[in-house]
N, C-alpha and C. Protein backbone atom coordinates (compact mmCIF):
# COMPACT_ATOMS: atom_id res chain seq x y z
N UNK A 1 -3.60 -13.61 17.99
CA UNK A 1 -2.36 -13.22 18.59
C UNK A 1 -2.53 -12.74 20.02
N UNK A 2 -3.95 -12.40 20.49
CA UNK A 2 -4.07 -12.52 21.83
C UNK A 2 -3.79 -10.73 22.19
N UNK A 3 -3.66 -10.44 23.20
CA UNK A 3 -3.80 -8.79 23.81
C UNK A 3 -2.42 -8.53 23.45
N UNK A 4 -2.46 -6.77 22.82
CA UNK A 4 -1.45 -6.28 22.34
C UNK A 4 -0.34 -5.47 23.76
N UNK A 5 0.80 -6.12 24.60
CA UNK A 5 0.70 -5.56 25.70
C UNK A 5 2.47 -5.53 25.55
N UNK A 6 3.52 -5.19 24.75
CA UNK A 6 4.75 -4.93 24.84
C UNK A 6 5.28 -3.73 25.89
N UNK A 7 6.44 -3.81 26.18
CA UNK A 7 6.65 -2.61 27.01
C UNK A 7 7.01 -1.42 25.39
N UNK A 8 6.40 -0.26 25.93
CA UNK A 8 6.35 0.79 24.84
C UNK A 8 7.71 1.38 25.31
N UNK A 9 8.50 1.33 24.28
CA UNK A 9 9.80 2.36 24.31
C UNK A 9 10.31 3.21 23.41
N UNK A 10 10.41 4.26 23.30
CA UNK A 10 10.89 5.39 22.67
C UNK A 10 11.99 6.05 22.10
N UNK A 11 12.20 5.39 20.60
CA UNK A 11 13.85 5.48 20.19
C UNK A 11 13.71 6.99 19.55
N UNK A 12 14.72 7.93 20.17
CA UNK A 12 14.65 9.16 19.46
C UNK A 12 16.14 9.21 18.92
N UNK A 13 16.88 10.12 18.36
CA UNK A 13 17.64 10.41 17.52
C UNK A 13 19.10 9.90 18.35
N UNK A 14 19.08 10.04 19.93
CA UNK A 14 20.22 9.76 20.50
C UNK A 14 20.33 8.40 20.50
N UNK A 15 19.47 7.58 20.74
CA UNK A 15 19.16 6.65 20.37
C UNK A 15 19.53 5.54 19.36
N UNK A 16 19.65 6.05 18.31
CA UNK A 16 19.29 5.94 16.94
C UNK A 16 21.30 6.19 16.55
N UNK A 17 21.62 6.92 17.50
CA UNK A 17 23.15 7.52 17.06
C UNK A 17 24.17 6.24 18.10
N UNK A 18 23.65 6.23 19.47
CA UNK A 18 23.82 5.43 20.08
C UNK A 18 24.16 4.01 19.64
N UNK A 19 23.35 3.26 19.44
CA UNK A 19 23.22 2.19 18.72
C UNK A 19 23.39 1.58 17.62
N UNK A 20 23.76 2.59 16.78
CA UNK A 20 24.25 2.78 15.37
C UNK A 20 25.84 2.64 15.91
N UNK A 21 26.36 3.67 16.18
CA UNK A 21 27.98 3.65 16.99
C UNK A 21 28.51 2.55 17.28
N UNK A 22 27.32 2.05 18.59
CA UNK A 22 28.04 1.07 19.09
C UNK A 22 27.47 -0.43 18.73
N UNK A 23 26.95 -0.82 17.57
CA UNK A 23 26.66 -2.12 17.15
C UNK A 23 26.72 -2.13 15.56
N UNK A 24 27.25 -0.72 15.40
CA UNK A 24 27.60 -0.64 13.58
C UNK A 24 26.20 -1.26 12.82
N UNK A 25 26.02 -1.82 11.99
CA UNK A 25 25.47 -2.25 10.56
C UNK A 25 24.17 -2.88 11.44
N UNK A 26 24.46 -3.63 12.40
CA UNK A 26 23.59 -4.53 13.49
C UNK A 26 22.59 -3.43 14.19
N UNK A 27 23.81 -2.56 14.90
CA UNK A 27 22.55 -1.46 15.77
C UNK A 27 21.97 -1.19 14.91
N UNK A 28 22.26 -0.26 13.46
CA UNK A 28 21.06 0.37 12.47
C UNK A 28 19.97 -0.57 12.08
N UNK A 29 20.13 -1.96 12.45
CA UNK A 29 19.00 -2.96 12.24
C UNK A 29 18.20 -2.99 13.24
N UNK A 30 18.43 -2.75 14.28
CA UNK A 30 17.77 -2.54 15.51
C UNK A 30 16.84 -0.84 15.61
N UNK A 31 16.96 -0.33 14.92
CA UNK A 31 16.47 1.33 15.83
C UNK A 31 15.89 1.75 14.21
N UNK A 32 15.85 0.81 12.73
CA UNK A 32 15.34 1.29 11.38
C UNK A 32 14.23 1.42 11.53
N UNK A 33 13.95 2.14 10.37
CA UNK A 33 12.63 3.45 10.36
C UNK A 33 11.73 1.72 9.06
N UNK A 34 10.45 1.32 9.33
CA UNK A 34 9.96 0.11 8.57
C UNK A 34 8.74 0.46 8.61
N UNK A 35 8.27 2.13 8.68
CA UNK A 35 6.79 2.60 8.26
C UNK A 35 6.49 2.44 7.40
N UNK A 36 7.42 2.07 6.03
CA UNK A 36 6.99 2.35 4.77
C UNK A 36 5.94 0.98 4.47
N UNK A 37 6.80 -0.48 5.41
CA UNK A 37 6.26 -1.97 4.87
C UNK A 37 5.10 -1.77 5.56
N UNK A 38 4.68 -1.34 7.04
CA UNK A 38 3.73 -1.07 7.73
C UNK A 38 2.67 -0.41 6.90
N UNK A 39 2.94 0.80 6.09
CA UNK A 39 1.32 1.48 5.99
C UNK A 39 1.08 0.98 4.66
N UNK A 40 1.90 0.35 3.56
CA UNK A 40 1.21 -0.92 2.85
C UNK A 40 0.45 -2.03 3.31
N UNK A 41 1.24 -2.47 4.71
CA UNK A 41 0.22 -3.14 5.12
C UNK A 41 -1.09 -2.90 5.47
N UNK A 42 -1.24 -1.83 5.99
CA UNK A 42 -2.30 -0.85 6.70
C UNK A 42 -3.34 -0.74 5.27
N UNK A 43 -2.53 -0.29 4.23
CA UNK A 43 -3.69 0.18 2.69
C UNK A 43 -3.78 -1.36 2.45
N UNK A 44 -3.28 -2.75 2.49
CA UNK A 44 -3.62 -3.82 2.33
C UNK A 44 -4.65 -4.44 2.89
N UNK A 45 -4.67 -4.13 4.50
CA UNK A 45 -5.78 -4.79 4.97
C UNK A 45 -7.30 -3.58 4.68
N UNK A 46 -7.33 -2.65 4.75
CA UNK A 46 -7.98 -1.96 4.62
C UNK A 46 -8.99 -1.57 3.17
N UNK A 47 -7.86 -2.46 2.29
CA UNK A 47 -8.38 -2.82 1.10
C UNK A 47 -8.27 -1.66 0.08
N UNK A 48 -7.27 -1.02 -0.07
CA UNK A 48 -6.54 0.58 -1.11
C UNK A 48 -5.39 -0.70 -1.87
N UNK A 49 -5.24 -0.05 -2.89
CA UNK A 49 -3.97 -0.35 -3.36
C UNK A 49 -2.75 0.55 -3.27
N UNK A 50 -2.11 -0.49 -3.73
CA UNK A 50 -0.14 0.26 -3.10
C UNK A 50 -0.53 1.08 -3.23
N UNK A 51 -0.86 1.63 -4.57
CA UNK A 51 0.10 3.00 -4.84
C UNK A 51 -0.61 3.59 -4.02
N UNK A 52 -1.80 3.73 -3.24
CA UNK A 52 -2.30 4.84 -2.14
C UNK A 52 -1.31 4.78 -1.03
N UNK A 53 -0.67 4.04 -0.74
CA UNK A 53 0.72 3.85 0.10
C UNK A 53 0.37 4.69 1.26
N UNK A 54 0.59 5.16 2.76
CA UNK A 54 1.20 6.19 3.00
C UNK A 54 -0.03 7.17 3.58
N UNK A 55 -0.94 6.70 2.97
CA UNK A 55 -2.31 7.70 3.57
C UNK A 55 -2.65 8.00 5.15
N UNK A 56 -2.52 6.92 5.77
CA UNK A 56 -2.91 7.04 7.04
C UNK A 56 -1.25 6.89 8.30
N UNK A 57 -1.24 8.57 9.00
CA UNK A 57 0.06 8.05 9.83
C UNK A 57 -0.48 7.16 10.52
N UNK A 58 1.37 6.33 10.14
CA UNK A 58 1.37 5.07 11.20
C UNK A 58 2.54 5.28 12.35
N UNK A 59 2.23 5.03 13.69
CA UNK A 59 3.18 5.29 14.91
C UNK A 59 3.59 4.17 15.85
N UNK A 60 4.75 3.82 15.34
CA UNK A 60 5.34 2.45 16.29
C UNK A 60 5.23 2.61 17.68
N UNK A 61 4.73 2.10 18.83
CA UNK A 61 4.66 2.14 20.41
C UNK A 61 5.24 1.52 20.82
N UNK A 62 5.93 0.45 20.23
CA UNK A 62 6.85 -0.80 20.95
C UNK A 62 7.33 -1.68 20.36
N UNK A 63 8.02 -2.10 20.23
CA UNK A 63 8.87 -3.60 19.49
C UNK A 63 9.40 -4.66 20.77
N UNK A 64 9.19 -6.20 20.01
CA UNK A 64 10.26 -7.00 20.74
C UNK A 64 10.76 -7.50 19.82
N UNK A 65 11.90 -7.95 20.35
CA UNK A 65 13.05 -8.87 19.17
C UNK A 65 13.12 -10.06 19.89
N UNK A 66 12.65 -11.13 18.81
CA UNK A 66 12.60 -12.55 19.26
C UNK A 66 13.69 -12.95 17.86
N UNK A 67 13.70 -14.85 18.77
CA UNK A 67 15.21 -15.14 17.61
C UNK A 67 14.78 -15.15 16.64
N UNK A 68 13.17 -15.58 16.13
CA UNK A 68 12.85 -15.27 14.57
C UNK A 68 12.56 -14.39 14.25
N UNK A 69 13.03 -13.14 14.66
CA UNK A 69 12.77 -11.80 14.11
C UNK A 69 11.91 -10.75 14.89
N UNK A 70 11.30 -10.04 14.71
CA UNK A 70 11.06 -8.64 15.11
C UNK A 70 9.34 -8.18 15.23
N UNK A 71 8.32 -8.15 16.51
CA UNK A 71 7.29 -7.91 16.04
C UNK A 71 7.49 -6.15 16.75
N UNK A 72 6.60 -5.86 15.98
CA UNK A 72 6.17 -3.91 16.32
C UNK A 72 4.62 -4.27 16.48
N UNK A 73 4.44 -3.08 17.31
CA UNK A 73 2.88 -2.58 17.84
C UNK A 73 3.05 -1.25 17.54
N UNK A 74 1.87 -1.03 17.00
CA UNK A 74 1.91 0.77 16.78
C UNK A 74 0.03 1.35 16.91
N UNK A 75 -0.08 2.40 16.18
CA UNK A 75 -1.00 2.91 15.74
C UNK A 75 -1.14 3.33 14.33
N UNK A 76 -2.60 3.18 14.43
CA UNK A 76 -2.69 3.62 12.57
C UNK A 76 -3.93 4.58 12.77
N UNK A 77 -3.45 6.12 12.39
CA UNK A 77 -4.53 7.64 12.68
C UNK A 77 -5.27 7.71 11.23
N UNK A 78 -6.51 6.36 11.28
CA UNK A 78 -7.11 6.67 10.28
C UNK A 78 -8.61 7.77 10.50
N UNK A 79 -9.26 8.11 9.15
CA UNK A 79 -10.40 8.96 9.37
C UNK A 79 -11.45 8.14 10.45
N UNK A 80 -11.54 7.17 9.91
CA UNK A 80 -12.80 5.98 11.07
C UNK A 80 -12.49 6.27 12.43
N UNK A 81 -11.08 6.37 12.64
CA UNK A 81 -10.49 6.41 14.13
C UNK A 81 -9.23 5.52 14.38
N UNK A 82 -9.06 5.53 15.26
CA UNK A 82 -7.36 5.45 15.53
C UNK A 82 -7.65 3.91 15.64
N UNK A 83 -6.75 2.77 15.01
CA UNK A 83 -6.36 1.69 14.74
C UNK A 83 -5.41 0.88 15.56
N UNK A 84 -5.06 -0.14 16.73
CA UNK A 84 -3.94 -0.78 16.75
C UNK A 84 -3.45 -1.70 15.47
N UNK A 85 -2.41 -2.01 15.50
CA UNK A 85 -1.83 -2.64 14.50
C UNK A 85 -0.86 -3.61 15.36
N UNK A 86 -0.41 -4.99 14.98
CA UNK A 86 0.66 -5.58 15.42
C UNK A 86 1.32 -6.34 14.02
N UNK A 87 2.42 -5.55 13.53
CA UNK A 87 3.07 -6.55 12.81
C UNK A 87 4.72 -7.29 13.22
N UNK A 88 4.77 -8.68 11.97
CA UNK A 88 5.94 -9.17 12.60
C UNK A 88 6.61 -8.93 11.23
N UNK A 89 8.25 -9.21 11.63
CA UNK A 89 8.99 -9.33 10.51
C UNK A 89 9.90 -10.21 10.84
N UNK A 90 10.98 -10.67 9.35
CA UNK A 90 12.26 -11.51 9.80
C UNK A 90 13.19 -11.03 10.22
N UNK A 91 14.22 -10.93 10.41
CA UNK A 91 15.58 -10.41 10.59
C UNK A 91 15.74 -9.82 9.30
N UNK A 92 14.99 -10.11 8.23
CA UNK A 92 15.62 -9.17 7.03
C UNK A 92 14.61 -8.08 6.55
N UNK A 93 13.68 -8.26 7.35
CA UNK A 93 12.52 -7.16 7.40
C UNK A 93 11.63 -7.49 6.62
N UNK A 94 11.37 -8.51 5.99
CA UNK A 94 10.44 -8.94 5.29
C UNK A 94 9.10 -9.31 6.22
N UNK A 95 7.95 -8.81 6.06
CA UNK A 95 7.25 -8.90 6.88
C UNK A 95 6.31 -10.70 6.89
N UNK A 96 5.88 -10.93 8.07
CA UNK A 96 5.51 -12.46 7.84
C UNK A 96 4.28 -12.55 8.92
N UNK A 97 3.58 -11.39 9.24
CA UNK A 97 2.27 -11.51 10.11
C UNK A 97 1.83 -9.92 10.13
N UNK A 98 0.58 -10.13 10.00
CA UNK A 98 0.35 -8.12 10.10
C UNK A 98 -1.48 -8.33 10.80
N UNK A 99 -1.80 -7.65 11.50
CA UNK A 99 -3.09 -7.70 12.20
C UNK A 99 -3.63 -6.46 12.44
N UNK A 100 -4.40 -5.80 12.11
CA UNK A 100 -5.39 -4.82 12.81
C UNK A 100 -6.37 -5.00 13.81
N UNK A 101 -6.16 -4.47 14.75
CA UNK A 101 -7.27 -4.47 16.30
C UNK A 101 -8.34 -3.71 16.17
């Protein structure tokens, strides 16, 4: 997938109210919280099962929205040391590419 280099942007709560308001059902698809599919992914590649779910925080740094859907860049604060991550999803959040750096 080549160097992880999105512009990093920072959705906080106004944000989140913002965009919700003014794009209804659509904005809340845009600014949703999708740590949960992320740090399965994270205990997937890392080789835990589900149910360890959740172990290591994971911290989104950036998203783009392309017409097939949605990739995120984040971090993953494991014990080894801090992790990039790049995953993609569809428009329905189903995830369809996940990578650790």
């Amino acid at each position: 997938m080549g160097a992880m280099s999105f512009p990093k942007l920072a959705v906080d709560s106004t944000a989140v109210d913002y965009w919700t308001a003014y794009f209804g059902p659509y904005g809340k698809i845009w600014v949703r919280d999708i740590s949960r599919k992320v740090k399965a992914c994270v205990d997937q590649s890392l080789g835990r099962k589900s149910a360890s779910s959740g172990l290591y925080p994971v911290k989104a740094l950036g998203k783009c929205i392309q017409p097939d859907g949605v990739v995120l860049e984040g971090v993953v604060r494991a014990p080894s040391g801090d992790m990039l991550f790049r995953a993609s999803f569809d428009h329905g959040g189903t995830v369809t590419a996940f990578e650790i750096a």
